[in-house]
Protein backbone atom coordinates (compact mmCIF):
# COMPACT_ATOMS: atom_id res chain seq x y z
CA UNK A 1 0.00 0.00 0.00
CA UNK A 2 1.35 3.30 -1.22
CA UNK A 3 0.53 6.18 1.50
CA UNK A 4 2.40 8.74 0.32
CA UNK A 5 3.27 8.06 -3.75
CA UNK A 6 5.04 10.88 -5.52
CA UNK A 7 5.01 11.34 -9.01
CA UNK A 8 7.97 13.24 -10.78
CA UNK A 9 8.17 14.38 -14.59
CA UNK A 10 11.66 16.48 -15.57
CA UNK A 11 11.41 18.42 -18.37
CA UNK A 12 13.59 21.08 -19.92
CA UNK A 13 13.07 24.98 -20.19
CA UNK A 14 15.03 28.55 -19.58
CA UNK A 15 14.91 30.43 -16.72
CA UNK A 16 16.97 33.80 -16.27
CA UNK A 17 19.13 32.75 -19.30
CA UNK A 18 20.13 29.56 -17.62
CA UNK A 19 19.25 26.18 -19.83
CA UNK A 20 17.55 24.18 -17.36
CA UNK A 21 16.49 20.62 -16.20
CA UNK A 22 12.93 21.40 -14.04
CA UNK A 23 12.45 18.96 -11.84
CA UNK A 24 8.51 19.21 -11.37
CA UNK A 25 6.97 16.75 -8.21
CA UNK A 26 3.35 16.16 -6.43
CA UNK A 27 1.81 13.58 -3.78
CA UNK A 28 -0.59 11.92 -5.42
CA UNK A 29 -4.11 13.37 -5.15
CA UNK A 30 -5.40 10.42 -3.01
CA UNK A 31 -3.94 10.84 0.13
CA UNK A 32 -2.10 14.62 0.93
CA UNK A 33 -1.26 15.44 4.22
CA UNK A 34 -2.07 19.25 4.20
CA UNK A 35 0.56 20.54 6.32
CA UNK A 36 3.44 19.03 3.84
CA UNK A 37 4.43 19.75 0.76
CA UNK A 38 1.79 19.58 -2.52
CA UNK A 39 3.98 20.31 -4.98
CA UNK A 40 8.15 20.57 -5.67
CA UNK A 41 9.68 22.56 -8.65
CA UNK A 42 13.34 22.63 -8.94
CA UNK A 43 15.11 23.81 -11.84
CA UNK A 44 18.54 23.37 -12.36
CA UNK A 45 21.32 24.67 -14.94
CA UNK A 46 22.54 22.26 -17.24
CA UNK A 47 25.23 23.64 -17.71
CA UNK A 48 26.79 23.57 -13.93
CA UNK A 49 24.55 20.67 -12.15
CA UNK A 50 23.51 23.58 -9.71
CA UNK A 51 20.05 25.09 -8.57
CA UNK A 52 18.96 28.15 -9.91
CA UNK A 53 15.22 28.11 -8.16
CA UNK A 54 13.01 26.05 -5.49
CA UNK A 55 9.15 26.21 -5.50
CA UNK A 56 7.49 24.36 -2.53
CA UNK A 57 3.90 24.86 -2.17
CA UNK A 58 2.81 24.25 1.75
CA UNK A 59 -0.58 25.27 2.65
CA UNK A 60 -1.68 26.41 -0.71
CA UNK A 61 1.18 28.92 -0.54
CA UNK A 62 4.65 28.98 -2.82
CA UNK A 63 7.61 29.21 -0.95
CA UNK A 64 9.98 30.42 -3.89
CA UNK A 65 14.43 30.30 -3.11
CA UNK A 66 16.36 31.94 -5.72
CA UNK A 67 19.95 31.51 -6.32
CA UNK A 68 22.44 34.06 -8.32
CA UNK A 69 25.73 33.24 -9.52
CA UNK A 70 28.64 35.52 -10.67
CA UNK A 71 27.12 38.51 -9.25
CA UNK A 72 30.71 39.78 -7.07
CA UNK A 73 32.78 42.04 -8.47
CA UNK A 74 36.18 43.23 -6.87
CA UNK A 75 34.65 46.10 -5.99
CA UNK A 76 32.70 43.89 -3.28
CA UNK A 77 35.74 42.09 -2.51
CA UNK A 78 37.57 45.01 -1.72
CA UNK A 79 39.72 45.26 1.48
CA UNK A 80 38.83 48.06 3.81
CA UNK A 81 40.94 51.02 4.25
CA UNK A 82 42.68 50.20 7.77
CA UNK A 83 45.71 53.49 7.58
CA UNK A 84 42.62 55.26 10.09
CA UNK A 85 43.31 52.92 12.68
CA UNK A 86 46.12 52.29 15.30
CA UNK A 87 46.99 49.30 16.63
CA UNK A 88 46.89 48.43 20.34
């Protein structure tokens, strides 16, 4: 007996400019527990392997995680001016 039987389809589509793999799962309409997940939507870059987005929908709401890559410059990695301080 299958309680909790997921079903997952991956299909293929662009998001951001990023060639993905989206990773699309549910729990099977005949038994959902309401206070887990519904449904699952990953999408990841084929290009790296990595995630670029995560949809979870708990509660009939979409909990959405974003990742960015190559987004630092050396301008953010800059070291601070220290020649204002004295050391103790």
């Amino acid at each position: 007996m299958c309680i909790r039987d997921r079903t997952t389809t991956i299909s293929t589509g662009n998001l951001n400019g990023y060639e993905c793999y989206i990773l699309s799962s549910s729990i099977n309409s005949n038994f959902k527990y309401e206070e887990n997940s519904k449904d699952i939507r990953i999408y990841i870059d084929k290009a790296t392997g990595l995630t670029v987005k995560y949809e979870d929908v708990i509660n009939n709401q979409t909990i959405t995680y974003e990742y960015s890559f190559n987004e630092v410059s050396d301008e953010d990695m800059k070291e601070p001016d220290i020649t204002q301080y004295t050391e103790i």
